[in-house]
C-alpha atoms as a PDB file:
ATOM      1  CA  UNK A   1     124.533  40.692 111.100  1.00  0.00           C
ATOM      2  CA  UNK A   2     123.475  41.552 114.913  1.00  0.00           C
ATOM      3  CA  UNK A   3     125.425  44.279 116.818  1.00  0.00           C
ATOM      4  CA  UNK A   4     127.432  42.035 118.813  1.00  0.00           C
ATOM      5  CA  UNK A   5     128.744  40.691 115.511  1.00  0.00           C
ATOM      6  CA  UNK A   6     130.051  43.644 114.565  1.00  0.00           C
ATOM      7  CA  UNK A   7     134.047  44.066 114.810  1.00  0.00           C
ATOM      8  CA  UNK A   8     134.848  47.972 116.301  1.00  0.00           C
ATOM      9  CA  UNK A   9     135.831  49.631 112.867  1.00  0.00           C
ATOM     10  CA  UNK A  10     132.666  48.341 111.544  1.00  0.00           C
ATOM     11  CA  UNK A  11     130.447  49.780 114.211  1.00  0.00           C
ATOM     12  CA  UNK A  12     132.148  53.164 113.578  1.00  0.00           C
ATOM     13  CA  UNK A  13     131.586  52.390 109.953  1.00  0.00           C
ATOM     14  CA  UNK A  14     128.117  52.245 110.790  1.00  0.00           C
ATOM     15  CA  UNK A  15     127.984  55.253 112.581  1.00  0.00           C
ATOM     16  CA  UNK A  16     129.220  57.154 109.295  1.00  0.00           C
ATOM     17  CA  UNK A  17     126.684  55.777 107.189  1.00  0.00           C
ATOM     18  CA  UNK A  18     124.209  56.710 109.798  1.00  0.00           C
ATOM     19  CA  UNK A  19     125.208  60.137 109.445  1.00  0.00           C
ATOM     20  CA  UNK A  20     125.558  60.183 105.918  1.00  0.00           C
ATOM     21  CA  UNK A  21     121.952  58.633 105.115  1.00  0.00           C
ATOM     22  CA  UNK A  22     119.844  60.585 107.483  1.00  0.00           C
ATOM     23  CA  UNK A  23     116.498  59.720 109.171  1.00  0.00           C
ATOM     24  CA  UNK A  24     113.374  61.530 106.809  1.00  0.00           C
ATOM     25  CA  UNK A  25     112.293  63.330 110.143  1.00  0.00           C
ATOM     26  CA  UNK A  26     115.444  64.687 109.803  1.00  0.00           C
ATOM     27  CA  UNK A  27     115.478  65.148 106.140  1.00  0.00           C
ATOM     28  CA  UNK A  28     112.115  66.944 106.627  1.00  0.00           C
ATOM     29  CA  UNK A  29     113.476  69.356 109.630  1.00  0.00           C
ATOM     30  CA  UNK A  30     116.555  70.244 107.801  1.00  0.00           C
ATOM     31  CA  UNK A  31     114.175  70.893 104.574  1.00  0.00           C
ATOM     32  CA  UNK A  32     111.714  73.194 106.597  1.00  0.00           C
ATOM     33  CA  UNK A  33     114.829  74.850 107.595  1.00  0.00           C
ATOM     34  CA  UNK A  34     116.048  75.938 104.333  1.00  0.00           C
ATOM     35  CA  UNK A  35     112.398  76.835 103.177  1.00  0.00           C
ATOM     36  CA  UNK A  36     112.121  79.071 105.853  1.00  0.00           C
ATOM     37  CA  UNK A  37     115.564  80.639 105.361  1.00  0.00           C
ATOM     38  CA  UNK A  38     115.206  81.010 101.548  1.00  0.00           C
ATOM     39  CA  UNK A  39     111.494  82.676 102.568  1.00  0.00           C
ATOM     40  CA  UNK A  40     112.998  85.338 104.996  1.00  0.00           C
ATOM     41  CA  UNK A  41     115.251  86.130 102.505  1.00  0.00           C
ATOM     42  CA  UNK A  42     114.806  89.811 100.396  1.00  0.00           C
ATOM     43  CA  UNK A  43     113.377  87.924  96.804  1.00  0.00           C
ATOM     44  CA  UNK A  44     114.400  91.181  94.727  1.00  0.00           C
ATOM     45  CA  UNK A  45     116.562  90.871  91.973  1.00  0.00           C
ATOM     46  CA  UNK A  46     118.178  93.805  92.166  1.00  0.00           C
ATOM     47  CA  UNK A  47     119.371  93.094  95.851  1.00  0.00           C
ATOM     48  CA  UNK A  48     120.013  89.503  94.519  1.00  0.00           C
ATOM     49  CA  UNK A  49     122.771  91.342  92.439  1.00  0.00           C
ATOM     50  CA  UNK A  50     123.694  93.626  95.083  1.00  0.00           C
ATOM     51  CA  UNK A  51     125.136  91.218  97.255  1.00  0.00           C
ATOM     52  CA  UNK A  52     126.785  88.792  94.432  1.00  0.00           C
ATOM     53  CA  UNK A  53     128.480  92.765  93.313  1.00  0.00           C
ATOM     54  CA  UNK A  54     129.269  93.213  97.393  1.00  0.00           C
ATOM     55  CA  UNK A  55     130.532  89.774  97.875  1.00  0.00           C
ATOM     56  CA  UNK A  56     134.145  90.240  96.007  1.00  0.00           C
ATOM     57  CA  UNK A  57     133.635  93.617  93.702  1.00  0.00           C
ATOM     58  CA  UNK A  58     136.481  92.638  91.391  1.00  0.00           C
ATOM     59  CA  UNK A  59     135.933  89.425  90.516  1.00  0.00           C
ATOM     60  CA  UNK A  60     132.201  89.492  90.165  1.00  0.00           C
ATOM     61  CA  UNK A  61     132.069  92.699  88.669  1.00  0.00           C
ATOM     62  CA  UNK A  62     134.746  91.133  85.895  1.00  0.00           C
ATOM     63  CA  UNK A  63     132.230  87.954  85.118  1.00  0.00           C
ATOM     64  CA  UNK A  64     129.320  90.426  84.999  1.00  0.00           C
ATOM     65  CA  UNK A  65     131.058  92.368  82.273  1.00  0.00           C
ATOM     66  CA  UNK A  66     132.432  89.158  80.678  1.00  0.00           C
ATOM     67  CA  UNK A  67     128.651  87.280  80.937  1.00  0.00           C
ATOM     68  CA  UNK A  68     127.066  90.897  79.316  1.00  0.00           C
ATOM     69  CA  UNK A  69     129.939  90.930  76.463  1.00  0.00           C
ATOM     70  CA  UNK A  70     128.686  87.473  75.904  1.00  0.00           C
ATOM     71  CA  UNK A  71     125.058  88.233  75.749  1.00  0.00           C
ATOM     72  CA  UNK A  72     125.599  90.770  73.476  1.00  0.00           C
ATOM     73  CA  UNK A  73     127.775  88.707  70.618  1.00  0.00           C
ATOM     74  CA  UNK A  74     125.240  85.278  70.358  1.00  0.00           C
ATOM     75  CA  UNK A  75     121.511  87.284  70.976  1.00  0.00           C
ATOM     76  CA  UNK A  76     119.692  89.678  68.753  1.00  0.00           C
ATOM     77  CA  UNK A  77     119.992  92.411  70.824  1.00  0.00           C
ATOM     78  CA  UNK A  78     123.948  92.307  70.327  1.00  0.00           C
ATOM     79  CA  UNK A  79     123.334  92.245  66.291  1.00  0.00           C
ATOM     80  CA  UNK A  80     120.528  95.038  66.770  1.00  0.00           C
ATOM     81  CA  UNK A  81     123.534  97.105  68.675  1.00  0.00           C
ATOM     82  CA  UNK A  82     126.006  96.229  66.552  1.00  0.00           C
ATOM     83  CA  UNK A  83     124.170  97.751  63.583  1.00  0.00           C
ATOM     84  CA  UNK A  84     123.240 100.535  65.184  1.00  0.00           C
ATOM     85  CA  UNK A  85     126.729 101.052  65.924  1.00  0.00           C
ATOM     86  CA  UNK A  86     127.849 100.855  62.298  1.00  0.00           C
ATOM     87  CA  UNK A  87     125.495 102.941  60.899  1.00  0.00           C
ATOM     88  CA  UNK A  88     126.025 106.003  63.680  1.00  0.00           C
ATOM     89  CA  UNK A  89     130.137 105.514  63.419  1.00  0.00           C
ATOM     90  CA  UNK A  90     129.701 105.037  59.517  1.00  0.00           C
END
């Protein structure tokens, strides 16, 4: 179907899949961009944790505890603790 086919709504219909189904120079600018964010970026864990602790203290702090509670019931280490545990308090 040509352009001057095209009734109004679907030319603006067009227009939204144009911008939903970019062009790969664009996909490739936008992808440089990230890389380059992600690269300036401090890559240490411990800041990593910093700001996810800084973001909302509460909240994060609770699913930290939660996540470690967790970690500790279904590994090893929790059953190593938890017998060391026993036999100090026993």
């Amino acid at each position: 179907m040509s352009p001057e086919e095209l009734h109004p709504d679907d030319r603006a219909l067009e227009s939204a899949f144009h911008a939903l189904d970019p062009s790969p120079d664009r996909v490739r600018r936008v992808e440089a961009a990230v890389l380059r964010a992600l690269e300036e970026r401090p890559a240490s864990l411990a800041s990593e944790w910093w700001g996810l602790l800084t973001a909302r203290p509460v909240v994060n702090t609770a699913y930290l505890l939660a996540a470690t509670g967790v970690l500790l019931v279904t590994t090893p280490l929790g059953s190593l603790a938890a017998f060391l545990l026993r036999r100090g308090l026993g």
